[in-house]
PDB file of N, CA and C in Angstrom:
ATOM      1  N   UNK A   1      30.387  54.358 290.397  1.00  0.00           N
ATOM      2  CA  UNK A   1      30.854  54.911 289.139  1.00  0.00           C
ATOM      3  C   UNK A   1      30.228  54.134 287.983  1.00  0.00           C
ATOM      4  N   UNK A   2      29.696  54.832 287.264  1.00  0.00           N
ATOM      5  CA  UNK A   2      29.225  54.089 286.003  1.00  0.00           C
ATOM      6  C   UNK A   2      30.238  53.641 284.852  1.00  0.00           C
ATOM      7  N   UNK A   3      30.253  52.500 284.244  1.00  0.00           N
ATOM      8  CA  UNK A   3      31.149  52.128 283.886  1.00  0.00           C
ATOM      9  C   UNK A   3      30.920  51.788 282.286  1.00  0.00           C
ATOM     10  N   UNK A   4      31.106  53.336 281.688  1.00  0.00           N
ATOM     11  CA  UNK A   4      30.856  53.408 280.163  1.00  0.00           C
ATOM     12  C   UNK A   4      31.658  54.241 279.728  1.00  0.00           C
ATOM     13  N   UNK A   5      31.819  53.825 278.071  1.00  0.00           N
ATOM     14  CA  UNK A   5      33.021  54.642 277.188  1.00  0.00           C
ATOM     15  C   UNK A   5      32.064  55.733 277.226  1.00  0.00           C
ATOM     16  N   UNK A   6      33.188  57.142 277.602  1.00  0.00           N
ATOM     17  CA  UNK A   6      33.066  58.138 277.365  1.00  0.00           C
ATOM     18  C   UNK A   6      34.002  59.048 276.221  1.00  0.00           C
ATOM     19  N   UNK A   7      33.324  60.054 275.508  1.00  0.00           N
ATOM     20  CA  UNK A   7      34.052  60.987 274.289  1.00  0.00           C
ATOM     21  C   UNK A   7      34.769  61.976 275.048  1.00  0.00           C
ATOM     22  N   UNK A   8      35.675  61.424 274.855  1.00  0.00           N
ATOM     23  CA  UNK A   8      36.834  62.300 275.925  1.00  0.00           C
ATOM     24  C   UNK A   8      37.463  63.893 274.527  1.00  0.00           C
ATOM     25  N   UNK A   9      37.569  64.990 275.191  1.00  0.00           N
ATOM     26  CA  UNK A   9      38.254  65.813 273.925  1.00  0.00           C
ATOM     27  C   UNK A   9      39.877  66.026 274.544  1.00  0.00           C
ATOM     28  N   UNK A  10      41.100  65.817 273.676  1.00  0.00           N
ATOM     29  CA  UNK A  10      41.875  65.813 273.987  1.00  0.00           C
ATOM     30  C   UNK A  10      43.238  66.698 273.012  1.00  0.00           C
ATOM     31  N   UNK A  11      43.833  67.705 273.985  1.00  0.00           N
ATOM     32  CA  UNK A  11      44.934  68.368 273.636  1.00  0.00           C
ATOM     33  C   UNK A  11      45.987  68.093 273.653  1.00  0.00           C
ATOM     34  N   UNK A  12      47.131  68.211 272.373  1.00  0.00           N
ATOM     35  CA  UNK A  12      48.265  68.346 272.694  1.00  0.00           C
ATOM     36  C   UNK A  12      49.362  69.052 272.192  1.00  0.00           C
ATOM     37  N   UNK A  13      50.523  69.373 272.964  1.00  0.00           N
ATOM     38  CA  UNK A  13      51.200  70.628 272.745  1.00  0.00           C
ATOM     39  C   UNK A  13      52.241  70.188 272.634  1.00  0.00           C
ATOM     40  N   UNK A  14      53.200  70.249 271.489  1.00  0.00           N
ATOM     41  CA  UNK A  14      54.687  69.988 271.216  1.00  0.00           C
ATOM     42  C   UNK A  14      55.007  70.603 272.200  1.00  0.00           C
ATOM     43  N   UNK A  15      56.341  70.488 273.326  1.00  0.00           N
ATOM     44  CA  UNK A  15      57.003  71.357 273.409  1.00  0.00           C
ATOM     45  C   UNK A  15      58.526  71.898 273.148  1.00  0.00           C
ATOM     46  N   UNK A  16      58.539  72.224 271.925  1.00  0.00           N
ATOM     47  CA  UNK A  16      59.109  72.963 271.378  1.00  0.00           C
ATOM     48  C   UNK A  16      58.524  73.722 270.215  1.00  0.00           C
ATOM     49  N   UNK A  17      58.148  73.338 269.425  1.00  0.00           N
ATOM     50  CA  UNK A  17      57.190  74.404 268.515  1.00  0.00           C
ATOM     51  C   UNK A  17      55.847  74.871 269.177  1.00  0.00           C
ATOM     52  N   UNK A  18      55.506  74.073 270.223  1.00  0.00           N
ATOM     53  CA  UNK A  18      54.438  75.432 270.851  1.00  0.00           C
ATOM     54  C   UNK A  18      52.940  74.688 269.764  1.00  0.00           C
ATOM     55  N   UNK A  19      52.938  74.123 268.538  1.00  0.00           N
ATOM     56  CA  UNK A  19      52.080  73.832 267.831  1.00  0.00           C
ATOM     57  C   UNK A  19      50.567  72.669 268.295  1.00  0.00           C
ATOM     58  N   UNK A  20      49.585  72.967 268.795  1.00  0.00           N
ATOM     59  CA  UNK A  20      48.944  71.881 269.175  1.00  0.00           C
ATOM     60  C   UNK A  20      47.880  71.418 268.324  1.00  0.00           C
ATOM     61  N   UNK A  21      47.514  70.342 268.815  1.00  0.00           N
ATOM     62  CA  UNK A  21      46.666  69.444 268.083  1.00  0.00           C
ATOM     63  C   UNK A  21      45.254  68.739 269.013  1.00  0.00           C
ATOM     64  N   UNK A  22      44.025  68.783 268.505  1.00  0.00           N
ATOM     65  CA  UNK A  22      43.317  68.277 269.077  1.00  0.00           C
ATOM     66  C   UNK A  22      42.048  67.460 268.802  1.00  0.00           C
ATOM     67  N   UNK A  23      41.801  66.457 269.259  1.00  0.00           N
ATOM     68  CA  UNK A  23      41.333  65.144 268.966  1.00  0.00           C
ATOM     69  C   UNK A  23      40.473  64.552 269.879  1.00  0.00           C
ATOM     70  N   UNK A  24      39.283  63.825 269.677  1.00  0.00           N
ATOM     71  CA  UNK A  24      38.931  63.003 270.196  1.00  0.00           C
ATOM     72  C   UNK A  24      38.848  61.927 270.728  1.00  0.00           C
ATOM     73  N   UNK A  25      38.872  61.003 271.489  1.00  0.00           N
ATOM     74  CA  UNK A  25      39.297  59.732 272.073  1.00  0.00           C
ATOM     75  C   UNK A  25      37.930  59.044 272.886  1.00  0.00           C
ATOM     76  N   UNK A  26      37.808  57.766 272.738  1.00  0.00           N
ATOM     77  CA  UNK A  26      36.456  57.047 273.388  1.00  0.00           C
ATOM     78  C   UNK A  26      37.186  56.240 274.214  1.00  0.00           C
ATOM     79  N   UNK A  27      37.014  56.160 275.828  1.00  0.00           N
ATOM     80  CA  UNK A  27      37.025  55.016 276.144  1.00  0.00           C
ATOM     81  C   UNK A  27      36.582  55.377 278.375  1.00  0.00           C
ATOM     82  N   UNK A  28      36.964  54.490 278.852  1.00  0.00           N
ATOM     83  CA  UNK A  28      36.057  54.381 280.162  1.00  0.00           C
ATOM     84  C   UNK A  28      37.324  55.498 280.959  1.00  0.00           C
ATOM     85  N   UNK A  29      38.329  55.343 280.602  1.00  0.00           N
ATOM     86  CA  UNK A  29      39.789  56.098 281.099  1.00  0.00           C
ATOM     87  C   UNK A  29      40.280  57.239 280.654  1.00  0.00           C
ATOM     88  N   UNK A  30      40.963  58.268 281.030  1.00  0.00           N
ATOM     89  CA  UNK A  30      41.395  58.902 279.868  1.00  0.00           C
ATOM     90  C   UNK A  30      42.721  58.685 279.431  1.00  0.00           C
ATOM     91  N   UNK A  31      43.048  57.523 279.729  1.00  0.00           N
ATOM     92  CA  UNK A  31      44.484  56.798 279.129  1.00  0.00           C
ATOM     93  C   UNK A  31      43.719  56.230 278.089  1.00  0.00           C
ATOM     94  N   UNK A  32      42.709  55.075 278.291  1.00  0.00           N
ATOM     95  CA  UNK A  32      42.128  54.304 277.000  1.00  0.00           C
ATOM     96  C   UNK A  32      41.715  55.529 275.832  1.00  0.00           C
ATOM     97  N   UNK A  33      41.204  56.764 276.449  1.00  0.00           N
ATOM     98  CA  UNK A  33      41.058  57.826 275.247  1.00  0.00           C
ATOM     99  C   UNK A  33      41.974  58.141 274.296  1.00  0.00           C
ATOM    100  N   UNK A  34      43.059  58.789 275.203  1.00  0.00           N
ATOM    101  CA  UNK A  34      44.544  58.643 275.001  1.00  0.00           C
ATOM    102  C   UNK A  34      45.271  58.080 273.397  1.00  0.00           C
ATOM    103  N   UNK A  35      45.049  56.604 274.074  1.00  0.00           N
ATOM    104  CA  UNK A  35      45.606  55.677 273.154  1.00  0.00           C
ATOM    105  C   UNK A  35      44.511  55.515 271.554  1.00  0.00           C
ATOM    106  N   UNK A  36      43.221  55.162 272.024  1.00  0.00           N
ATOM    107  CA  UNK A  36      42.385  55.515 270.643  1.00  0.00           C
ATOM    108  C   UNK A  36      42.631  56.797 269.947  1.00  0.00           C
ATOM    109  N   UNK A  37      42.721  57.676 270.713  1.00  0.00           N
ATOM    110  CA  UNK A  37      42.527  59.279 269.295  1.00  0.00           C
ATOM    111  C   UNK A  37      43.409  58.767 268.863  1.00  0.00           C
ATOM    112  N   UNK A  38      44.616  58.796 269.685  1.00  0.00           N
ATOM    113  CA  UNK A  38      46.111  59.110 268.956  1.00  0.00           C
ATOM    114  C   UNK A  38      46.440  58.057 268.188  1.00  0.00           C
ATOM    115  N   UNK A  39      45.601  56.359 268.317  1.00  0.00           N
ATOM    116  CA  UNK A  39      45.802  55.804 267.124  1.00  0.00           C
ATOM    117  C   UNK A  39      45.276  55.884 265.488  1.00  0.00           C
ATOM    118  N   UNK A  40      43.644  56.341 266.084  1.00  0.00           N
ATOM    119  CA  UNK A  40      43.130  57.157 265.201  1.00  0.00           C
ATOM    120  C   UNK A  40      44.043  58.174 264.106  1.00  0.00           C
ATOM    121  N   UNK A  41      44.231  59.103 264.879  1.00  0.00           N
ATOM    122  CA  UNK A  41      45.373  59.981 263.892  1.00  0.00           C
ATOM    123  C   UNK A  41      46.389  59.576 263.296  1.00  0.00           C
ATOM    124  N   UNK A  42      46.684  58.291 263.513  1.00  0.00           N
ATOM    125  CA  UNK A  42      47.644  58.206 262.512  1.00  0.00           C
ATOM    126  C   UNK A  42      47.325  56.561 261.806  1.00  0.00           C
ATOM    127  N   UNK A  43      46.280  56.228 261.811  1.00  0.00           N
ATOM    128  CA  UNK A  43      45.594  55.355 261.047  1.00  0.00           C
ATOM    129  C   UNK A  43      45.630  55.986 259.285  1.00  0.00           C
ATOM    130  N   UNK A  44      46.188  55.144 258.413  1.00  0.00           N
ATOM    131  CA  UNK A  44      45.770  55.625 257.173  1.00  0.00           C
ATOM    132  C   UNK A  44      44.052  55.906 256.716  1.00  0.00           C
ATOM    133  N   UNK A  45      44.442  56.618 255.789  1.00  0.00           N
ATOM    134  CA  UNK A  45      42.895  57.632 255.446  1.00  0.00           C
ATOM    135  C   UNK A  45      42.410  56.646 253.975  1.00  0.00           C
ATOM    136  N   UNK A  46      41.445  56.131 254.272  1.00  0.00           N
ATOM    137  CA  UNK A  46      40.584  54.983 253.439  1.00  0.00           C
ATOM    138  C   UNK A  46      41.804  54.126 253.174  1.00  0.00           C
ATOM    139  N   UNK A  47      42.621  53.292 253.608  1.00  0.00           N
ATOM    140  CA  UNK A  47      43.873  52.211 252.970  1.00  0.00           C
ATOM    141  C   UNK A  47      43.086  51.321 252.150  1.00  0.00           C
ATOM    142  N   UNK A  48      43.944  51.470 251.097  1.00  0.00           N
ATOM    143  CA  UNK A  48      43.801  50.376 249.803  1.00  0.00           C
ATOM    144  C   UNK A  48      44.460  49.080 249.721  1.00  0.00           C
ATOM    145  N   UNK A  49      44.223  48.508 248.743  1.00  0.00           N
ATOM    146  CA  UNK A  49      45.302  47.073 248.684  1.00  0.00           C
ATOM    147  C   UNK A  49      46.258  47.205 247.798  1.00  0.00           C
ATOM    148  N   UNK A  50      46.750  48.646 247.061  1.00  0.00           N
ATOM    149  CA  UNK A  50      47.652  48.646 246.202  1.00  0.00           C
ATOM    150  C   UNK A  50      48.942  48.516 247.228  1.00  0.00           C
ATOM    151  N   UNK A  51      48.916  48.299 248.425  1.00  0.00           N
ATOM    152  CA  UNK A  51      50.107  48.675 248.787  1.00  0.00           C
ATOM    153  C   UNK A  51      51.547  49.321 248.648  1.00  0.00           C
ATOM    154  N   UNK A  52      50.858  50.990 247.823  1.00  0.00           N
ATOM    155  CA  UNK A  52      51.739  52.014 247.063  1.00  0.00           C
ATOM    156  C   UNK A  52      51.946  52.706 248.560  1.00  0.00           C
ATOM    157  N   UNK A  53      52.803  53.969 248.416  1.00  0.00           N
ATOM    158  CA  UNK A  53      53.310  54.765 249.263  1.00  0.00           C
ATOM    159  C   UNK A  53      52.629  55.449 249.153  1.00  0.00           C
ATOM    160  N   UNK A  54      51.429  56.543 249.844  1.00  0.00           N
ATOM    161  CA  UNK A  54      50.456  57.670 249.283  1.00  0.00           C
ATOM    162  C   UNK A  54      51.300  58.869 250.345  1.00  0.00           C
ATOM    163  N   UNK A  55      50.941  59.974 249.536  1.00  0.00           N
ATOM    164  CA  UNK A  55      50.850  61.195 250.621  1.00  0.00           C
ATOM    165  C   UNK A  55      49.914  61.316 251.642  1.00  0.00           C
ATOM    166  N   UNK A  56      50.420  62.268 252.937  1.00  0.00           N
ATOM    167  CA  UNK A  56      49.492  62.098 253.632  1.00  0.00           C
ATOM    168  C   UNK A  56      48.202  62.857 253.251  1.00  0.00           C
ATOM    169  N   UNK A  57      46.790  62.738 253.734  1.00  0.00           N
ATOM    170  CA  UNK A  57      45.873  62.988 252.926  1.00  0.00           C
ATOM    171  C   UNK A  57      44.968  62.304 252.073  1.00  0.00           C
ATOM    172  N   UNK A  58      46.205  61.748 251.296  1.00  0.00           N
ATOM    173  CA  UNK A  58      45.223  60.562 249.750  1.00  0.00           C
ATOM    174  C   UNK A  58      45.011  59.929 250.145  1.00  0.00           C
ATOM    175  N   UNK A  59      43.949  59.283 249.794  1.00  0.00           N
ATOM    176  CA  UNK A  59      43.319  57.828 250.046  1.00  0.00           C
ATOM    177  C   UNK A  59      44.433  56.628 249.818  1.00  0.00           C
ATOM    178  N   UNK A  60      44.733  56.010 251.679  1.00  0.00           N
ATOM    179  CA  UNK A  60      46.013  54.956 251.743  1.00  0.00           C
ATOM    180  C   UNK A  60      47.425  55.738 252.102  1.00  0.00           C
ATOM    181  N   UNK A  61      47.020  56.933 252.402  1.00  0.00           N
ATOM    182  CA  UNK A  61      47.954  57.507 253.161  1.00  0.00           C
ATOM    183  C   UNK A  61      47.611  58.104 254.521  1.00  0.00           C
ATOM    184  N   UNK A  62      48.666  58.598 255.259  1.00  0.00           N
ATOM    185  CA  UNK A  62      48.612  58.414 256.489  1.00  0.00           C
ATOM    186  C   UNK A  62      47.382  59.820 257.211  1.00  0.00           C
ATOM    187  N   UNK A  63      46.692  60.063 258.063  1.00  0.00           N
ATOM    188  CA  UNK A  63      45.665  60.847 258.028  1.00  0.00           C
ATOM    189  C   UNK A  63      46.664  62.384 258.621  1.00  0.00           C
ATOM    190  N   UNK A  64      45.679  63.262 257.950  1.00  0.00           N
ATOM    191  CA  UNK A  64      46.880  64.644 258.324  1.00  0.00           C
ATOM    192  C   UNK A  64      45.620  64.760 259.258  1.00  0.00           C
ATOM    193  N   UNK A  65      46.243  65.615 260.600  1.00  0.00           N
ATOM    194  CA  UNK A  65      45.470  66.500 261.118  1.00  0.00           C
ATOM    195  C   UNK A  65      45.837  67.708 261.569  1.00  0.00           C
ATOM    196  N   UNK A  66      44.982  68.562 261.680  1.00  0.00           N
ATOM    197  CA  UNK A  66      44.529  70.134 261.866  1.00  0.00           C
ATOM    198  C   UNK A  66      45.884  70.659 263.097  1.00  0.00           C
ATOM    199  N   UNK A  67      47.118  71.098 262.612  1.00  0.00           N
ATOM    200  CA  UNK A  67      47.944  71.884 263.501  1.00  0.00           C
ATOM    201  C   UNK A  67      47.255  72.956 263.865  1.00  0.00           C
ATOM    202  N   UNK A  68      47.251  73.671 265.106  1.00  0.00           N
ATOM    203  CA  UNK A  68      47.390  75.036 265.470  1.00  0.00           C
ATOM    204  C   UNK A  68      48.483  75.662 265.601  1.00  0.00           C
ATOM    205  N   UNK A  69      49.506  76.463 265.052  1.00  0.00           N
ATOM    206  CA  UNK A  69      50.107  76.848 265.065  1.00  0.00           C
ATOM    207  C   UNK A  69      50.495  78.245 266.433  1.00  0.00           C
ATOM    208  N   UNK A  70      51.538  78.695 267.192  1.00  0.00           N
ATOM    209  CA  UNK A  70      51.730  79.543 268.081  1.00  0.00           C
ATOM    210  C   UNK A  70      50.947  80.998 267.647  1.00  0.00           C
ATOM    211  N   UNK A  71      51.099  81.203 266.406  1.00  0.00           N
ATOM    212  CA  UNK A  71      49.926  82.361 266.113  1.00  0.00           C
ATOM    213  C   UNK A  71      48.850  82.271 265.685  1.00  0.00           C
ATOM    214  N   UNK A  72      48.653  81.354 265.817  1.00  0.00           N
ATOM    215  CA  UNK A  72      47.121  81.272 265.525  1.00  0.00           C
ATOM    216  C   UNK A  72      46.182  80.461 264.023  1.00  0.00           C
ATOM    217  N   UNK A  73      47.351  80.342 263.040  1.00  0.00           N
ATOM    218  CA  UNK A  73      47.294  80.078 261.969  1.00  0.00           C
ATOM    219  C   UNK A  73      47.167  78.287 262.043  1.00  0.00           C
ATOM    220  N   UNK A  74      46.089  77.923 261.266  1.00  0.00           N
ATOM    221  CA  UNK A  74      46.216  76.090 260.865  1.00  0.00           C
ATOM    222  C   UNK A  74      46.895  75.693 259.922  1.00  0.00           C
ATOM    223  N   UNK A  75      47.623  74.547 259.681  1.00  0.00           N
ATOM    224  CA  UNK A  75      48.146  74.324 258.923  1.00  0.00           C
ATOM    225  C   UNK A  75      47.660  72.211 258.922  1.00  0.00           C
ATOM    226  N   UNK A  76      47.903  71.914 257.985  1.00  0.00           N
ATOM    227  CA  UNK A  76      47.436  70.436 258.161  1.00  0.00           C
ATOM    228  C   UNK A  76      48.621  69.433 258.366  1.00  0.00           C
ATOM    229  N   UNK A  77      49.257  68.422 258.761  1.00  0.00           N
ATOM    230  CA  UNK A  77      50.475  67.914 259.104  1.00  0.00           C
ATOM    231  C   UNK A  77      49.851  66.342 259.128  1.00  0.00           C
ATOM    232  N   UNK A  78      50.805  65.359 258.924  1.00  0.00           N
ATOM    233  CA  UNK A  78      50.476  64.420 259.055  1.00  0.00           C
ATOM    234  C   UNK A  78      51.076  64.494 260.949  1.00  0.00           C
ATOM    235  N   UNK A  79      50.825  63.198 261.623  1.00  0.00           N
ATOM    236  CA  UNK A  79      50.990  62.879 262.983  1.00  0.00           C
ATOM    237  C   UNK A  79      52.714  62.719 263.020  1.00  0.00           C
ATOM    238  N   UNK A  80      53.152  62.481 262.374  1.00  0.00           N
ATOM    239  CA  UNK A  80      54.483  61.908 261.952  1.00  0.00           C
ATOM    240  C   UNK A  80      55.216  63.385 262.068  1.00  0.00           C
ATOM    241  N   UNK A  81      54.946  64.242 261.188  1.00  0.00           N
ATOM    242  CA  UNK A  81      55.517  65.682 260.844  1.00  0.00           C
ATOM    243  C   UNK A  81      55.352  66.666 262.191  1.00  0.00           C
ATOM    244  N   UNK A  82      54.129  66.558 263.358  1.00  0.00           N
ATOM    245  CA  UNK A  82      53.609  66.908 264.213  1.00  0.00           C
ATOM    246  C   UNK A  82      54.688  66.708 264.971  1.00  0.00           C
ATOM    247  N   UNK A  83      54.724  65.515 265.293  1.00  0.00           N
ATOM    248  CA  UNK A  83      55.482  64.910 266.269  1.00  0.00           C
ATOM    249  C   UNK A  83      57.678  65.251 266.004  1.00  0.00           C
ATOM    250  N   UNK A  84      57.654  65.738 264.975  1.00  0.00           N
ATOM    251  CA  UNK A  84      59.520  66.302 264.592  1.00  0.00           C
ATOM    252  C   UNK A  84      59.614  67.202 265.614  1.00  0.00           C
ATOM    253  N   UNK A  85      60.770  66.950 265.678  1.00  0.00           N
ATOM    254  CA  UNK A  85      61.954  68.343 265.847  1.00  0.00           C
ATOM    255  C   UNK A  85      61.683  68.789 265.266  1.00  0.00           C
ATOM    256  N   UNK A  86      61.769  70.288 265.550  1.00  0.00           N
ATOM    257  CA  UNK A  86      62.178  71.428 264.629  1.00  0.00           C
ATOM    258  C   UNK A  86      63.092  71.244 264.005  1.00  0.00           C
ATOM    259  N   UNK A  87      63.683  71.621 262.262  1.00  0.00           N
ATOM    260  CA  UNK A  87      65.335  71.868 262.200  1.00  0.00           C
ATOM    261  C   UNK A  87      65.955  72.430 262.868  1.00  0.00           C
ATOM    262  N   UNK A  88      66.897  72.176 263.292  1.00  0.00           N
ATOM    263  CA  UNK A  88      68.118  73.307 264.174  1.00  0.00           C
ATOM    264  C   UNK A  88      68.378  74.429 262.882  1.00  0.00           C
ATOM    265  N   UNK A  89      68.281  75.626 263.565  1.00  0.00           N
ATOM    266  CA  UNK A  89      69.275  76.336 262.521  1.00  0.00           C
ATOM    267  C   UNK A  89      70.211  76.312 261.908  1.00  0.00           C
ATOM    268  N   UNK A  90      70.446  76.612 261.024  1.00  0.00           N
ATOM    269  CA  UNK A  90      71.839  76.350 259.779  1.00  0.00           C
ATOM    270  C   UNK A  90      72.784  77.800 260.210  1.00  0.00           C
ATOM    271  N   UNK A  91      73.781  77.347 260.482  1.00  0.00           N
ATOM    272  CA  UNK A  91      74.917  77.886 261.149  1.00  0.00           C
ATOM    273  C   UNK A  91      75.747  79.005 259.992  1.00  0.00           C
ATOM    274  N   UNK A  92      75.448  80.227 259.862  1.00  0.00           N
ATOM    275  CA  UNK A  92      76.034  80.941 258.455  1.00  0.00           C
ATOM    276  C   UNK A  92      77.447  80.554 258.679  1.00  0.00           C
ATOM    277  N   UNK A  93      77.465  81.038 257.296  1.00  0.00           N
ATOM    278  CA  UNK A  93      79.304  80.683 256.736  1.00  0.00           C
ATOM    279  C   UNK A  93      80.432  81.306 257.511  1.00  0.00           C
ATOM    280  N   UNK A  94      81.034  80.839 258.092  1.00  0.00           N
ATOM    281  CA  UNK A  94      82.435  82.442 258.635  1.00  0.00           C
ATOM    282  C   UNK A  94      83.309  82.526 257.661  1.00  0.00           C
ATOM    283  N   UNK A  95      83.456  83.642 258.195  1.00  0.00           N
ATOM    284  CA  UNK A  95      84.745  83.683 256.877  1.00  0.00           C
ATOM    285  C   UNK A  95      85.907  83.859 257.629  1.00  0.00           C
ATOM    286  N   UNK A  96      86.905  83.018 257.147  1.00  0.00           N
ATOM    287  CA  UNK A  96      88.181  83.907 257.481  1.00  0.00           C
ATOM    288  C   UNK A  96      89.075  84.082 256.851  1.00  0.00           C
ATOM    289  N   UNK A  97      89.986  84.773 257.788  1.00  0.00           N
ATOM    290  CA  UNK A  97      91.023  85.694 257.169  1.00  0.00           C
ATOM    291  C   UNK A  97      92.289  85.134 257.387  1.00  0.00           C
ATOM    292  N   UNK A  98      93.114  85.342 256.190  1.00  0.00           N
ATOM    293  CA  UNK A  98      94.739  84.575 256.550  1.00  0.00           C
ATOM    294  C   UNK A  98      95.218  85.766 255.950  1.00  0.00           C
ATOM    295  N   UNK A  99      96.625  85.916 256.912  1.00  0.00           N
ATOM    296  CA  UNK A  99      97.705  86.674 256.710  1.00  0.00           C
ATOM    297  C   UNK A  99      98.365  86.526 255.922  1.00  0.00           C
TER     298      UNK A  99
END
């Protein structure tokens, strides 16, 4: 076996929103891949020394990447937002009735 980092491409699928994400990873394993993309993705995007809070996106905030959504649609998410629960649904009002 030859024993060199390889560019591994790597998927992944919430399961519960069905939403996946996919990334690249370098290494001789595809655990060592694994662990690089996915630190990658959530490495801040150019970090500064202001040590401010940025959105994800801005420069010193956390890196968004490319959702696929169940229909088909992209949307951009930081790794953080990816990785939620869904909200549970909000339970409508009952009403009731007194005699």
């Amino acid at each position: 076996m030859i024993d060199t980092l390889k560019l591994w491409p790597i998927t992944v699928t919430h399961p519960r929103t069905m939403e996946t994400v996919s990334f690249l990873g370098q290494g001789k394993t595809v655990l060592e891949a694994v662990t690089d993309g996915a630190k990658n993705c959530s490495e801040a995007f150019r970090p500064d020394q202001s040590g401010a809070a940025h959105k994800p996106g801005e420069k010193g905030g956390p890196t968004r990447v490319a959702v696929k959504q169940p229909d088909g649609t992209v949307v951009f998410k930081s790794m953080r937002e990816f990785e939620a629960d869904p909200k549970p649904a909000q339970p409508e009002g009952e009403t009731l009735e007194f005699a």
